[in-house]
C-alpha atoms as a PDB file:
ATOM      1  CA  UNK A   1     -82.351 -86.039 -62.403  1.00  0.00           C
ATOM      2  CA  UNK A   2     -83.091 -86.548 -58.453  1.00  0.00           C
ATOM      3  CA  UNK A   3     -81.651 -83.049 -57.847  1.00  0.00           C
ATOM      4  CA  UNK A   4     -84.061 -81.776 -60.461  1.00  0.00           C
ATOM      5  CA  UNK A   5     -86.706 -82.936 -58.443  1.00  0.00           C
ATOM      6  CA  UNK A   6     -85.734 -82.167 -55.179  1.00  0.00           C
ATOM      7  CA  UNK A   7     -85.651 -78.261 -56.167  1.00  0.00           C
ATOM      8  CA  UNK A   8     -88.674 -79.144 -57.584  1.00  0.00           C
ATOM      9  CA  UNK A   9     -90.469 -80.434 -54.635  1.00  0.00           C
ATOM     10  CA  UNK A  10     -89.037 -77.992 -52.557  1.00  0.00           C
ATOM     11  CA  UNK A  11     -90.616 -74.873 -54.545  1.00  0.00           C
ATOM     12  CA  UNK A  12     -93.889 -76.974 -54.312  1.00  0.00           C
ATOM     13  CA  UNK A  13     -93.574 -77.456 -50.406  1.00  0.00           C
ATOM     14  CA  UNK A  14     -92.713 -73.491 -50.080  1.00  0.00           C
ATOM     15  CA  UNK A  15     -95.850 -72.483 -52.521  1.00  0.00           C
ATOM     16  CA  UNK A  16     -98.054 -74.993 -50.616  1.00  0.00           C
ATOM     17  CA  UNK A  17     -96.990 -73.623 -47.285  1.00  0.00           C
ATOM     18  CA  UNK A  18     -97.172 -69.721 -48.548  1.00  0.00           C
ATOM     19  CA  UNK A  19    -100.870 -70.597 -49.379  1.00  0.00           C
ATOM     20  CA  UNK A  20    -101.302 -72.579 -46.328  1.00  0.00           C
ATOM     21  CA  UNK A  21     -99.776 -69.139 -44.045  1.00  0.00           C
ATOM     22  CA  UNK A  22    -101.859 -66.464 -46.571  1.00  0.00           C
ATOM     23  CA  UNK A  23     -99.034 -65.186 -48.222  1.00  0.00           C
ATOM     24  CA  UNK A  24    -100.796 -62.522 -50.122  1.00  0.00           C
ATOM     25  CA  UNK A  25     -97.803 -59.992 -51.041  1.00  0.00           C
ATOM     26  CA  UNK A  26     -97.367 -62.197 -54.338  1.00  0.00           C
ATOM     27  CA  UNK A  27     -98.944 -64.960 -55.951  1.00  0.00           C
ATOM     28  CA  UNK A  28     -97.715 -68.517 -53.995  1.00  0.00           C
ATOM     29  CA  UNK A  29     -97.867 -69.054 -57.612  1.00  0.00           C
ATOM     30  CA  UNK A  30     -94.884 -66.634 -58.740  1.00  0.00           C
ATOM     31  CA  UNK A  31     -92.762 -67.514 -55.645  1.00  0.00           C
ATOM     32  CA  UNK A  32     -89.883 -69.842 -57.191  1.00  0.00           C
ATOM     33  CA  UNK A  33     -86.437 -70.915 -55.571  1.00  0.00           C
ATOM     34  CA  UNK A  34     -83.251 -69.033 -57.306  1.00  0.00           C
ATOM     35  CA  UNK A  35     -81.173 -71.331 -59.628  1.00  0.00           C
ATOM     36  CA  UNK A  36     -77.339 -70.306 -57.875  1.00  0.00           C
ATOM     37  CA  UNK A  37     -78.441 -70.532 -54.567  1.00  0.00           C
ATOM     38  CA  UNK A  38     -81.961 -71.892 -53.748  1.00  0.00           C
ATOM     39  CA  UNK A  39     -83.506 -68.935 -51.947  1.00  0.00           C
ATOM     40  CA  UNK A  40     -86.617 -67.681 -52.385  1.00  0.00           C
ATOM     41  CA  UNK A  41     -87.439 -65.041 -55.358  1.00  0.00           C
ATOM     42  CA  UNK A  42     -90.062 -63.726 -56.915  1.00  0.00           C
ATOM     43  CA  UNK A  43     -90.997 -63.891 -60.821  1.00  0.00           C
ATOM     44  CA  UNK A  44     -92.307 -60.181 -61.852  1.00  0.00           C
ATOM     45  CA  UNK A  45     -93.443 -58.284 -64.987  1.00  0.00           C
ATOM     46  CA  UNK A  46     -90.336 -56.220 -66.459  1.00  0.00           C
ATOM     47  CA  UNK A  47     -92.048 -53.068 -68.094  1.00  0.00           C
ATOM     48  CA  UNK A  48     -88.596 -52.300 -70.018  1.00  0.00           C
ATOM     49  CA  UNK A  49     -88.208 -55.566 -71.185  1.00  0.00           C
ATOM     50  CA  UNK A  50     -91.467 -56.993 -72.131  1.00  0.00           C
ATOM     51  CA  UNK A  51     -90.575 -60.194 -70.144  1.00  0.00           C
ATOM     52  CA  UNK A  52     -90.139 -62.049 -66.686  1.00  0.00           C
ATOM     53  CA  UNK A  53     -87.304 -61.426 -64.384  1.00  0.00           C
ATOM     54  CA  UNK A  54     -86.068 -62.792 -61.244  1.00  0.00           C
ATOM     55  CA  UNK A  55     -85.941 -60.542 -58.388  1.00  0.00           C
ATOM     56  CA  UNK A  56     -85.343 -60.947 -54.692  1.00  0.00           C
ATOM     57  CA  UNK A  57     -88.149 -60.919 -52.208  1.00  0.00           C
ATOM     58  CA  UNK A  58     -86.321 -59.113 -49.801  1.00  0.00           C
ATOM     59  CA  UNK A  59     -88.537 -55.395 -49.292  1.00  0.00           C
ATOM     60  CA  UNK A  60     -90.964 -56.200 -51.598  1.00  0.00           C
ATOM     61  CA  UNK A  61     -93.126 -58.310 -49.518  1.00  0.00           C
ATOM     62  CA  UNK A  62     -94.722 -57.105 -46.026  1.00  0.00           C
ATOM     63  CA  UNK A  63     -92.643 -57.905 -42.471  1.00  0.00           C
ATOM     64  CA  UNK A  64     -95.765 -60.604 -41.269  1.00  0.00           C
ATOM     65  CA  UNK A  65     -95.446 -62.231 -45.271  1.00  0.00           C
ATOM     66  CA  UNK A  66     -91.495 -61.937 -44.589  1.00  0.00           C
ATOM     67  CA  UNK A  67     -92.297 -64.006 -41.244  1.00  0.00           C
ATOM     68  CA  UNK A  68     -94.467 -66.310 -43.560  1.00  0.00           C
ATOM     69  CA  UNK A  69     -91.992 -67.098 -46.334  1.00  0.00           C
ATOM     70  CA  UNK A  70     -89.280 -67.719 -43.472  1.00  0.00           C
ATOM     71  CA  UNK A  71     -91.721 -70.260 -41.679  1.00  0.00           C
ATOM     72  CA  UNK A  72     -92.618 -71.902 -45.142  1.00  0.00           C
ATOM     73  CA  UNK A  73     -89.080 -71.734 -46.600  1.00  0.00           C
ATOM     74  CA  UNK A  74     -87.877 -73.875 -43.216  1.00  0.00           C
ATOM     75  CA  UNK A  75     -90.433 -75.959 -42.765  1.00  0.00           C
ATOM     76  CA  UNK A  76     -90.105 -77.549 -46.516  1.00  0.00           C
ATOM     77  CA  UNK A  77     -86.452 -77.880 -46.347  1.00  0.00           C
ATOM     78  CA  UNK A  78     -87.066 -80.060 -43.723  1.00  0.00           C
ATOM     79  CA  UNK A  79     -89.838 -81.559 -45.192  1.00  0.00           C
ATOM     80  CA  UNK A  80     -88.000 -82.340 -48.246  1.00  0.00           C
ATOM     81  CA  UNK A  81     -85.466 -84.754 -45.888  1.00  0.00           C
ATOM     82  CA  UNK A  82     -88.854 -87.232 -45.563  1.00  0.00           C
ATOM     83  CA  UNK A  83     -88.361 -88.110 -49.551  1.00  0.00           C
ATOM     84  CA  UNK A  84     -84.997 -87.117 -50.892  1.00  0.00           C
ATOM     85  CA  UNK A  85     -81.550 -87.492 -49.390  1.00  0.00           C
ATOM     86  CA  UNK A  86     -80.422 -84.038 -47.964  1.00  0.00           C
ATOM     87  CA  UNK A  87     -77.856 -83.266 -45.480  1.00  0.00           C
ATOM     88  CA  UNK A  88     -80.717 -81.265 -43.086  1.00  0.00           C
ATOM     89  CA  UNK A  89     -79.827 -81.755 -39.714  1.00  0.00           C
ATOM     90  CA  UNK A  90     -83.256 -82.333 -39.205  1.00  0.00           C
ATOM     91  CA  UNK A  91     -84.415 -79.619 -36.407  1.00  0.00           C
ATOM     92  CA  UNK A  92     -86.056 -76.447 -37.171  1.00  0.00           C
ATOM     93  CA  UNK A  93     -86.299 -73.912 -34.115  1.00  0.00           C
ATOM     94  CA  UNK A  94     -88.631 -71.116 -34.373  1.00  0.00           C
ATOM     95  CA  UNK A  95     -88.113 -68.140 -31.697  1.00  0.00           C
ATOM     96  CA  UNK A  96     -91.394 -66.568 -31.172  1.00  0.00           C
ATOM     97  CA  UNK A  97     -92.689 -66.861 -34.785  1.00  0.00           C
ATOM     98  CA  UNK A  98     -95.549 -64.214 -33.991  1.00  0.00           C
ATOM     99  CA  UNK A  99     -92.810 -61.271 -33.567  1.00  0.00           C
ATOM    100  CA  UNK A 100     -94.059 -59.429 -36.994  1.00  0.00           C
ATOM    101  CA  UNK A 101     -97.960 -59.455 -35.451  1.00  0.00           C
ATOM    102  CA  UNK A 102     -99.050 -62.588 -38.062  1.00  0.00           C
ATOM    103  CA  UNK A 103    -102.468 -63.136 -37.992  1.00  0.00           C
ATOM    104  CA  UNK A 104    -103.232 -65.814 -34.968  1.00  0.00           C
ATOM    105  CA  UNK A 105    -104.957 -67.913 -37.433  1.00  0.00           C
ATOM    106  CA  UNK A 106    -101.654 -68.133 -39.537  1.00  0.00           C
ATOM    107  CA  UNK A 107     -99.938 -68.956 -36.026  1.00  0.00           C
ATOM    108  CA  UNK A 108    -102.524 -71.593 -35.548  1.00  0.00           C
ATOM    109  CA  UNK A 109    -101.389 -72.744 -38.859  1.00  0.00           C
ATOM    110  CA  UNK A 110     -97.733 -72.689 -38.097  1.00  0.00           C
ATOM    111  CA  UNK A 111     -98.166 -75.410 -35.419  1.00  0.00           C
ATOM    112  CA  UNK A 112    -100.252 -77.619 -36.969  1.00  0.00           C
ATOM    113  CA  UNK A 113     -97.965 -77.818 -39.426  1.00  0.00           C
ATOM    114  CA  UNK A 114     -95.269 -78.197 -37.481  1.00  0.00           C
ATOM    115  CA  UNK A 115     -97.193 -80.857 -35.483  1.00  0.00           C
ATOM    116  CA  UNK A 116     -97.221 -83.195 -39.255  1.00  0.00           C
ATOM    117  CA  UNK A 117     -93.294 -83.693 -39.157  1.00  0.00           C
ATOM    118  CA  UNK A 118     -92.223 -87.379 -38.496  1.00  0.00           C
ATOM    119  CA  UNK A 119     -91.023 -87.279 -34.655  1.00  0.00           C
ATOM    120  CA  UNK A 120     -88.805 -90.153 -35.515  1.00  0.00           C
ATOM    121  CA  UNK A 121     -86.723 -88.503 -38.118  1.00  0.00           C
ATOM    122  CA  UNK A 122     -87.204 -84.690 -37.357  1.00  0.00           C
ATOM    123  CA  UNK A 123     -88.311 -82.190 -34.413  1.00  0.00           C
ATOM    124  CA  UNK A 124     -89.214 -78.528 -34.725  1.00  0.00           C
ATOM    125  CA  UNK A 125     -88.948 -76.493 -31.426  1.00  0.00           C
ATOM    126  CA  UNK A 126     -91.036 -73.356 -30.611  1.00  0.00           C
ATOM    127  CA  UNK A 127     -90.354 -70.687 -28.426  1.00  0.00           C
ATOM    128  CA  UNK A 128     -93.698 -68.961 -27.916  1.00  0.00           C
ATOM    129  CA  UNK A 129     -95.335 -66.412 -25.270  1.00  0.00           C
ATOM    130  CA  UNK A 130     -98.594 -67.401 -26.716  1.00  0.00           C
ATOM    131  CA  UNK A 131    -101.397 -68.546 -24.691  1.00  0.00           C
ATOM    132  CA  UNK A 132    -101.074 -72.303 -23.177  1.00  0.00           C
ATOM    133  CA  UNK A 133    -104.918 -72.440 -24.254  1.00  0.00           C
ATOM    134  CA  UNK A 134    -104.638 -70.998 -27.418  1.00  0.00           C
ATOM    135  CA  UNK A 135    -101.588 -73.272 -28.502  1.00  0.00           C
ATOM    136  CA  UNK A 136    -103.709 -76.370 -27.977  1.00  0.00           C
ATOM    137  CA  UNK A 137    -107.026 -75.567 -28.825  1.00  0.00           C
ATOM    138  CA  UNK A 138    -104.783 -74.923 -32.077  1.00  0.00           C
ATOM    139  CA  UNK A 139    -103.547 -78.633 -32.266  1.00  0.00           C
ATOM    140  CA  UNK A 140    -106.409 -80.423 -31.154  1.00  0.00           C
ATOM    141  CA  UNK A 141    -105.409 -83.940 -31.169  1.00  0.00           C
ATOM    142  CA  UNK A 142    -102.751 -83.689 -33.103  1.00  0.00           C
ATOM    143  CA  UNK A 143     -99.310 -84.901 -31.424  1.00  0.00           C
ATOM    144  CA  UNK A 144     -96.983 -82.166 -29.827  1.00  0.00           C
ATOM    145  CA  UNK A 145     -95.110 -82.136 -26.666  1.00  0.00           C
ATOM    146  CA  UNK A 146     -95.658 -78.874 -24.631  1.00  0.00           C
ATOM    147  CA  UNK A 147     -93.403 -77.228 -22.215  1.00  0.00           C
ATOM    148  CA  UNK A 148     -94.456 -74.333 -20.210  1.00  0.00           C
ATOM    149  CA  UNK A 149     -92.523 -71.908 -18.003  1.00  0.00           C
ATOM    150  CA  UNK A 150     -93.818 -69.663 -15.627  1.00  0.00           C
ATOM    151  CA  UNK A 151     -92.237 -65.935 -15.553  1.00  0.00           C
ATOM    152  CA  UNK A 152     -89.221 -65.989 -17.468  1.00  0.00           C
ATOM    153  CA  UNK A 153     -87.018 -68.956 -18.739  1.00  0.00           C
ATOM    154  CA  UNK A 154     -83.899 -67.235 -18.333  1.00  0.00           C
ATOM    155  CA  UNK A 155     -83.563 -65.873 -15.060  1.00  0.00           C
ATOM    156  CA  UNK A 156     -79.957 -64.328 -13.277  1.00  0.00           C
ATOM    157  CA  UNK A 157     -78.390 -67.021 -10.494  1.00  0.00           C
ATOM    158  CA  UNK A 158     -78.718 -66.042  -7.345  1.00  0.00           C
END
């Protein structure tokens, strides 16, 4: 039965999170994790069959709501490790999330969010060119650690 509801509270961690981002190529509502192997799918209206059928996101949602399923798909899987035994290694790294052009209020979003995980059991780690001021007038006063390079991190040896 605990597997039950971990797949359970994992589809309601990735619907809360798709609201939370504005997922708005689908209903949070009809997002639901696939039976065989967990991923996200959608549930859509079948003209020839009168009924419901499973299909895969994939090109059927926008590149910035692709982004936004990605950021809420990861960030419950490693929520799910604060309640249910999983084997998540617990570290999520996100390489400039705003690649796709997502709204800077869903950005905003993405690190508060990432700013609720338990720093004792998990860490999420995000690469970002995005404003120094903009990142923490985005967190406020809630806890993050912020390093900041100037020019480029990588940079050929001398």
């Amino acid at each position: 039965m605990e597997d039950k509801d971990k797949i359970s509270r994992l589809q309601s961690l990735v619907q809360g999170h798709l609201k939370t981002f504005d997922f708005h190529s689908f209903p949070p509502s009809e997002i639901t994790l696939a039976k065989d192997n967990f991923r996200p799918q959608v549930l859509v209206f079948d003209k020839d069959s009168g009924g419901e059928i499973e299909k895969d996101i994939g090109f059927e949602a926008s590149a910035s709501d692709g982004i936004r399923l990605k950021w809420s798909y990861y960030l419950s899987l490693l929520e799910l490790d604060e309640n249910y035994t999983t084997n998540h290694a617990g570290l999520v790294v996100f390489d400039e999330p705003w690649q796709q052009a997502a709204d800077p209020v869903n950005l905003t979003s993405l690190f508060q969010e990432s700013a609720k995980v338990r720093p004792d059991r998990h860490q999420i780690l995000i690469a970002t060119s995005e404003k120094e001021h903009a990142i923490k007038a985005g967190l406020g006063d809630r806890p993050y650690n912020l390093i900041s390079f100037n020019g480029y991190i990588l940079k050929p040896l001398d």
